[in-house]
Protein backbone atom coordinates (compact mmCIF):
# COMPACT_ATOMS: atom_id res chain seq x y z
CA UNK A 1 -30.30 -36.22 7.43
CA UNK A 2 -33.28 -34.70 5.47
CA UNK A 3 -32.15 -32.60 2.70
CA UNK A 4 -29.06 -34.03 2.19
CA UNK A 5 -28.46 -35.65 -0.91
CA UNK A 6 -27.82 -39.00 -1.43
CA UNK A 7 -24.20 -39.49 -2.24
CA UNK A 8 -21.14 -41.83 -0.98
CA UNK A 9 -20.48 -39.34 2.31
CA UNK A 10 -24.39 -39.56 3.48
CA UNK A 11 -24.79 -43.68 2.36
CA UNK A 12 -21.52 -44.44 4.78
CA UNK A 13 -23.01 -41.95 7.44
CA UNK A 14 -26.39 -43.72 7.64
CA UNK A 15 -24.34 -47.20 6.93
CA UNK A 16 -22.27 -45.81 10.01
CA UNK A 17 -25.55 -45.45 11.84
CA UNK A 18 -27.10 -48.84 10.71
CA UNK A 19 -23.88 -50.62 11.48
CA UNK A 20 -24.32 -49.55 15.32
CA UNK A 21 -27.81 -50.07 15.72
CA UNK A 22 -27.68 -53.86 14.52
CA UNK A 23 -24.46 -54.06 17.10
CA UNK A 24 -26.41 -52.84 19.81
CA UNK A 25 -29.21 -55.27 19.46
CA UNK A 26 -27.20 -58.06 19.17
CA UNK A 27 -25.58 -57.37 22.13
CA UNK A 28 -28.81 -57.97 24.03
CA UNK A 29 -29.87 -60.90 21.74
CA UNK A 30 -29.47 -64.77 22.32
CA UNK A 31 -27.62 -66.36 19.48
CA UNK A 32 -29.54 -69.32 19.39
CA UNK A 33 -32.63 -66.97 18.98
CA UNK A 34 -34.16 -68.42 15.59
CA UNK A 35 -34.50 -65.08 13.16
CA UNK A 36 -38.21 -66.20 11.50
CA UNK A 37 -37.83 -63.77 8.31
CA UNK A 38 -34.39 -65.73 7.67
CA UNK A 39 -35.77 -69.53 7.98
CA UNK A 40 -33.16 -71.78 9.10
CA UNK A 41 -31.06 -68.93 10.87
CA UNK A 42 -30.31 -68.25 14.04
CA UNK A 43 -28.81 -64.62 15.50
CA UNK A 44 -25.55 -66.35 15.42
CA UNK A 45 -25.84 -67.20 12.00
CA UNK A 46 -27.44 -63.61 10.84
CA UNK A 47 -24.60 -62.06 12.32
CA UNK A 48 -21.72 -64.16 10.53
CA UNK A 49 -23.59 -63.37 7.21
CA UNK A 50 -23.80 -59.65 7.75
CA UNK A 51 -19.68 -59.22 9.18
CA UNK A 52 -19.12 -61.48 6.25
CA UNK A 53 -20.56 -58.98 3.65
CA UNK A 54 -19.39 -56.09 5.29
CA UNK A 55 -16.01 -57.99 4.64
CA UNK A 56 -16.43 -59.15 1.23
CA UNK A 57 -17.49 -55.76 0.19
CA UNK A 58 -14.69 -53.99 2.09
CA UNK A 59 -12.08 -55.97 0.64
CA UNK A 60 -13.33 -55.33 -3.26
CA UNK A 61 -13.50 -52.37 -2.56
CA UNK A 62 -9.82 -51.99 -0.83
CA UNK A 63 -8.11 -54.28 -3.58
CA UNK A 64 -9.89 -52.38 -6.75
CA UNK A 65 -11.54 -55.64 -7.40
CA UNK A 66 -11.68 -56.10 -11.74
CA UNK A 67 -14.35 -59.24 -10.80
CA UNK A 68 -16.26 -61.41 -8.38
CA UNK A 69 -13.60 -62.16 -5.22
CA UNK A 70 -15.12 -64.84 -3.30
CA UNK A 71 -14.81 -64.71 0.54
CA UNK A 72 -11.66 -67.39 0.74
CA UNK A 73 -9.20 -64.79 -2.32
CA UNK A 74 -10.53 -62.01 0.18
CA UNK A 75 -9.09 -63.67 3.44
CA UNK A 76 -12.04 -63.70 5.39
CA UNK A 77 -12.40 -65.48 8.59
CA UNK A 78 -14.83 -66.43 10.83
CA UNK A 79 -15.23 -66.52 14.62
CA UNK A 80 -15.28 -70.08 16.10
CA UNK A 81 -16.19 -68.75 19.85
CA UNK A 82 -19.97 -67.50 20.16
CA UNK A 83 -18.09 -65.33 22.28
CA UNK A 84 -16.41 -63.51 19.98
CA UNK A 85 -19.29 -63.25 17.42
CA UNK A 86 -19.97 -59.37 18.73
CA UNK A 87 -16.63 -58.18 18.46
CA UNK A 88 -15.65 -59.89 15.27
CA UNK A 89 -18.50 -58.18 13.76
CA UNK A 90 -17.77 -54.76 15.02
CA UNK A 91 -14.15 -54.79 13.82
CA UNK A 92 -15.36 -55.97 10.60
CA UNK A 93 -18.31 -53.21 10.53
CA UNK A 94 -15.39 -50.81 10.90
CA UNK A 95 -13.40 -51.70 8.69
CA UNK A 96 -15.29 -51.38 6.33
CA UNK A 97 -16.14 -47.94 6.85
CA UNK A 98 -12.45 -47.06 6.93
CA UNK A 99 -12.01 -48.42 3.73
CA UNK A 100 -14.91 -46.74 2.27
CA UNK A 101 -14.55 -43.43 3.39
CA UNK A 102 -11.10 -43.32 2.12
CA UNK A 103 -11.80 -44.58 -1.22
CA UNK A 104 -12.32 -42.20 -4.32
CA UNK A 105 -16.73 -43.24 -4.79
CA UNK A 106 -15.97 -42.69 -8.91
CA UNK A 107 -13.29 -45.19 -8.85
CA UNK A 108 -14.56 -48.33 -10.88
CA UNK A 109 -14.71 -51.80 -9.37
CA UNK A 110 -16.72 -54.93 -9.54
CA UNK A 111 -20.07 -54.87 -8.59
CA UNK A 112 -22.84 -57.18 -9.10
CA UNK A 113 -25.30 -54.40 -9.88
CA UNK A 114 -25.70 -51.76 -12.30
CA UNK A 115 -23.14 -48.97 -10.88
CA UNK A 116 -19.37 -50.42 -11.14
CA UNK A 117 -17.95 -47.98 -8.89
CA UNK A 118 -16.96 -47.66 -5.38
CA UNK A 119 -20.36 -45.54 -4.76
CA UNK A 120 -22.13 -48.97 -5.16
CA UNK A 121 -20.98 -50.29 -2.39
CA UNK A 122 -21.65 -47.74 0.18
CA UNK A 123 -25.51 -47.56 -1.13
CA UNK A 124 -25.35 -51.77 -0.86
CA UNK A 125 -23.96 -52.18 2.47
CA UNK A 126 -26.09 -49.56 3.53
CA UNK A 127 -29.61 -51.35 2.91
CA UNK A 128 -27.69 -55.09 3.24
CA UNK A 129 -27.11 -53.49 7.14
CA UNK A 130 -30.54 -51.67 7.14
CA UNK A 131 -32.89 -55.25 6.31
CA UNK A 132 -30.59 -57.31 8.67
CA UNK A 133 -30.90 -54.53 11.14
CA UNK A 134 -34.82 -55.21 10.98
CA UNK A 135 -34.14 -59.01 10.60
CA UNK A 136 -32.28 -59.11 13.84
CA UNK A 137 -35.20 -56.49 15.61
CA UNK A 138 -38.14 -59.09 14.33
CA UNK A 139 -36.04 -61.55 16.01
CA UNK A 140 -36.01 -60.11 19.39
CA UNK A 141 -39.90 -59.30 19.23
CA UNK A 142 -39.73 -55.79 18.09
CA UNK A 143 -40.99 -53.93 14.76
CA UNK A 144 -38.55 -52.58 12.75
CA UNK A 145 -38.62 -48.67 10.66
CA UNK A 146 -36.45 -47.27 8.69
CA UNK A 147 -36.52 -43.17 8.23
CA UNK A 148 -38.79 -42.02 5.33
CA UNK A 149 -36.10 -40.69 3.41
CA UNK A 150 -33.55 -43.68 3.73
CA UNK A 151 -36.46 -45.88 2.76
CA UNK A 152 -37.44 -44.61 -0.27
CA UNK A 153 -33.50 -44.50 -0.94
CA UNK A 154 -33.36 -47.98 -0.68
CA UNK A 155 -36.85 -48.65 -2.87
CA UNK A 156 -34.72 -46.99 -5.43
CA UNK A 157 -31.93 -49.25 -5.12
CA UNK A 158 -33.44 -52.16 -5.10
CA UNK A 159 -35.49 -51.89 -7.68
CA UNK A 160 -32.44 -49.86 -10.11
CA UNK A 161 -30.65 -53.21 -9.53
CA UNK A 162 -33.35 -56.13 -9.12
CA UNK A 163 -32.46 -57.41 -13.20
CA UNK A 164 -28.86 -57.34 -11.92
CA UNK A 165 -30.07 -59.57 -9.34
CA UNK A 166 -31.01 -62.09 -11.63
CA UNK A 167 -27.78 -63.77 -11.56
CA UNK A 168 -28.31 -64.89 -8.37
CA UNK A 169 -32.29 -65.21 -8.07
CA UNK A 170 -33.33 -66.31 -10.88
CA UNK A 171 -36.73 -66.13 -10.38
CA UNK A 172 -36.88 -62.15 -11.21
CA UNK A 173 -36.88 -63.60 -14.81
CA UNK A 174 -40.21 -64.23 -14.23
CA UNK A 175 -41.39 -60.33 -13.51
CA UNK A 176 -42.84 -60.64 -16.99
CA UNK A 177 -46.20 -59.64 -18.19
CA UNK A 178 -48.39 -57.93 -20.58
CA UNK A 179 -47.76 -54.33 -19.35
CA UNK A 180 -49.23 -55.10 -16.18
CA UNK A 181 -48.85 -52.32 -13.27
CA UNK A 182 -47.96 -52.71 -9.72
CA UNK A 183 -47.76 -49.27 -7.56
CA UNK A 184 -45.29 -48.76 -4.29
CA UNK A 185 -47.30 -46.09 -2.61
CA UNK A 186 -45.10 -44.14 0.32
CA UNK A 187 -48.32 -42.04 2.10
CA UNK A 188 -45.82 -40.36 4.33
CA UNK A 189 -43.46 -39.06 1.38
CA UNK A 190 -46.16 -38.13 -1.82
CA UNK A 191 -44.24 -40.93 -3.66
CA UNK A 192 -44.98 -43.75 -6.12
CA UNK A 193 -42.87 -46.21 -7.52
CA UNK A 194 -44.59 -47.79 -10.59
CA UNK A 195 -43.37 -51.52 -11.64
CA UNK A 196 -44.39 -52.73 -15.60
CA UNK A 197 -44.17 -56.30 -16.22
CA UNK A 198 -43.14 -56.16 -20.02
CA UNK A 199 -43.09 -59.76 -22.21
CA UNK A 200 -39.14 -59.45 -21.92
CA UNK A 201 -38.22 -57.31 -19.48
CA UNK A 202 -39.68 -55.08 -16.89
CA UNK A 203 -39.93 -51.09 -16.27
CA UNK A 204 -39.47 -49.20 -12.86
CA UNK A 205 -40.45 -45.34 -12.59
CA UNK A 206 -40.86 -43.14 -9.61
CA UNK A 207 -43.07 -39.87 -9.38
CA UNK A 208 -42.64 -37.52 -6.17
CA UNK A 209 -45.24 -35.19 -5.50
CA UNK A 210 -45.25 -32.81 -1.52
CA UNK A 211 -49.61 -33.29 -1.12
CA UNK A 212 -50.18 -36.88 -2.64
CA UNK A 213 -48.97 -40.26 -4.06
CA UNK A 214 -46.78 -38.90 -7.10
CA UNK A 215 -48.14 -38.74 -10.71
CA UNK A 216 -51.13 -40.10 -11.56
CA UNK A 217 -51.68 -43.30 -13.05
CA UNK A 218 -53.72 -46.60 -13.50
CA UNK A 219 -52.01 -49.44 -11.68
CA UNK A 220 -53.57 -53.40 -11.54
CA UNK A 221 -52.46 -53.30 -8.21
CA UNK A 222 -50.96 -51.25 -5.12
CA UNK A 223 -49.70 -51.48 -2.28
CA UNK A 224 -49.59 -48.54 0.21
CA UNK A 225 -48.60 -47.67 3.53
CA UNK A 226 -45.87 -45.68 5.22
CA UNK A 227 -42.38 -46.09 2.85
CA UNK A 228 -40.66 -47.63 5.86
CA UNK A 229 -43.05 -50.69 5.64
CA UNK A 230 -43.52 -50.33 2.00
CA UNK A 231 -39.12 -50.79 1.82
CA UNK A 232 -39.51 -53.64 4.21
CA UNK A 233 -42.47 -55.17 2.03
CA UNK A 234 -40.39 -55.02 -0.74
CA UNK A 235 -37.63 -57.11 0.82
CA UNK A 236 -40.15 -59.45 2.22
CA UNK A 237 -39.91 -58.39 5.46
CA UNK A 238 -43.70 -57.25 5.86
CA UNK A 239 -45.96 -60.07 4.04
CA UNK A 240 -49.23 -59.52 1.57
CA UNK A 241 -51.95 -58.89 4.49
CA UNK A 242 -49.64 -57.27 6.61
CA UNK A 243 -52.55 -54.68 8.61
CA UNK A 244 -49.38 -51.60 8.54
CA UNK A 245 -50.50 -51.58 5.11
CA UNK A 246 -52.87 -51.20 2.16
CA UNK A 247 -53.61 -54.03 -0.29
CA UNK A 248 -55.81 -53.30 -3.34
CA UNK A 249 -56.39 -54.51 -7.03
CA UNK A 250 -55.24 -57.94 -8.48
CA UNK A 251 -54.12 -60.46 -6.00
CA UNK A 252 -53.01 -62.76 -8.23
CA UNK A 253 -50.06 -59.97 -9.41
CA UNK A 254 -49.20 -59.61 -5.85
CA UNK A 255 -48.69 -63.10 -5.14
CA UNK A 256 -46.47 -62.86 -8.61
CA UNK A 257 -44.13 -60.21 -7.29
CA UNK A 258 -43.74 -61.44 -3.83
CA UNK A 259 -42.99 -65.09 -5.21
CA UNK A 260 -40.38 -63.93 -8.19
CA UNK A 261 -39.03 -60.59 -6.50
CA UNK A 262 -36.84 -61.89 -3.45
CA UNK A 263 -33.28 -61.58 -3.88
């Protein structure tokens, strides 16, 4: 899907894609499997949480949701059989395309990040699908990539709407600084994401550039590497020391993001 832009139609195909993939691992996984980059889960349990956002999300989007719907106003039920855990999560996976696809991306609805329209949620569910996906892969023994270009997609996203996150991890409150710099280096793309830790708040840029690491620029510390394992870094699914990638400057600010950033 290179070249495409980003819109609603290209976030539900690669959510469409996503959606699959995860289904067809779990189908060869053990549910009791523990999932080590979710401590305390097992596949059981990562797939309940995923069918149950890809229902919560489905049905805000469906009713026109003015605020928050919890799970219970939204009707959503759970399997009881570990039997049925598969199925249950594939009906629920499309269902949520359905809704999506027929939905009008401008029109507004809740949303807990910065975008309060439908559009939100097919970007959301897209990279809420994408780290599970990897999740449920580092749980079977594999390593997990995402493409390039959906990667640096989701840096975007993530970062666009980590203040918004704040509501819910409120440790991103304390991304503060003095102006310090942290760079998100994607080799493979000739992009750079640079992150400014402010006294109050903090600032998010990103430079492209086709024969390097986007504009130049001073940072007090980087991390580099291909943008698949830079997007999984950033949702603490690669750790600081990781060998797929490169570690340099002030360690201290690296321990600081990874300890204040989850969400």
């Amino acid at each position: 899907m290179t070249g495409r832009p980003w819109d609603h139609a290209r976030h539900c195909d690669a959510l469409e894609a996503e959606a699959a993939a995860f289904a067809e691992i779990a189908a060869g996984a053990d549910l009791e499997e523990p999932v080590p980059s979710c401590p305390g889960w097992s596949v059981a349990e990562l797939v309940r949480h995923l069918g149950a956002m890809h229902r919560w999300a489905g049905g805000t989007v469906r009713v026109g949701a003015p605020r928050r719907l919890s799970l219970r106003e939204l009707g959503v039920s759970f399997p009881v059989v570990p039997g049925d855990h598969l199925p249950w999560y594939t009906e629920g996976a499309g269902r949520l395309l359905e809704i999506l696809r027929a939905a009008d991306p401008d029109a507004p609805v809740w949303a807990w990040g910065v975008d309060q329209h439908v559009r939100f949620w097919s970007r959301r569910m897209l990279f809420e699908t994408a780290v599970h996906r990897a999740d449920l892969e580092i749980a079977c023994g594999r390593t997990p990539a995402v493409a390039p270009d959906t990667a640096a997609d989701g840096m975007d996203e993530l970062l666009e709407n980590l203040e918004r996150a704040a509501a819910f991890a409120p440790k991103v409150e304390n991304l503060r600084g003095d102006g310090e710099v942290l760079a998100f280096e994607a080799a493979d793309l000739g992009s750079r994401w640079l992150f400014r830790l402010l006294p109050d708040r903090f600032e998010w840029s990103r430079h492209d550039a086709p024969d390097g690491p986007g504009e130049p620029g001073a940072a007090d510390a980087t991390v580099r590497g291909a943008a698949s394992d830079v997007f999984l870094f950033l949702w603490g699914r690669r750790k600081l020391g990781d060998s797929a990638l490169e570690f340099s400057g002030n360690d201290d600010l690296l321990v600081h993001w990874v300890e204040n950033s989850a969400i």
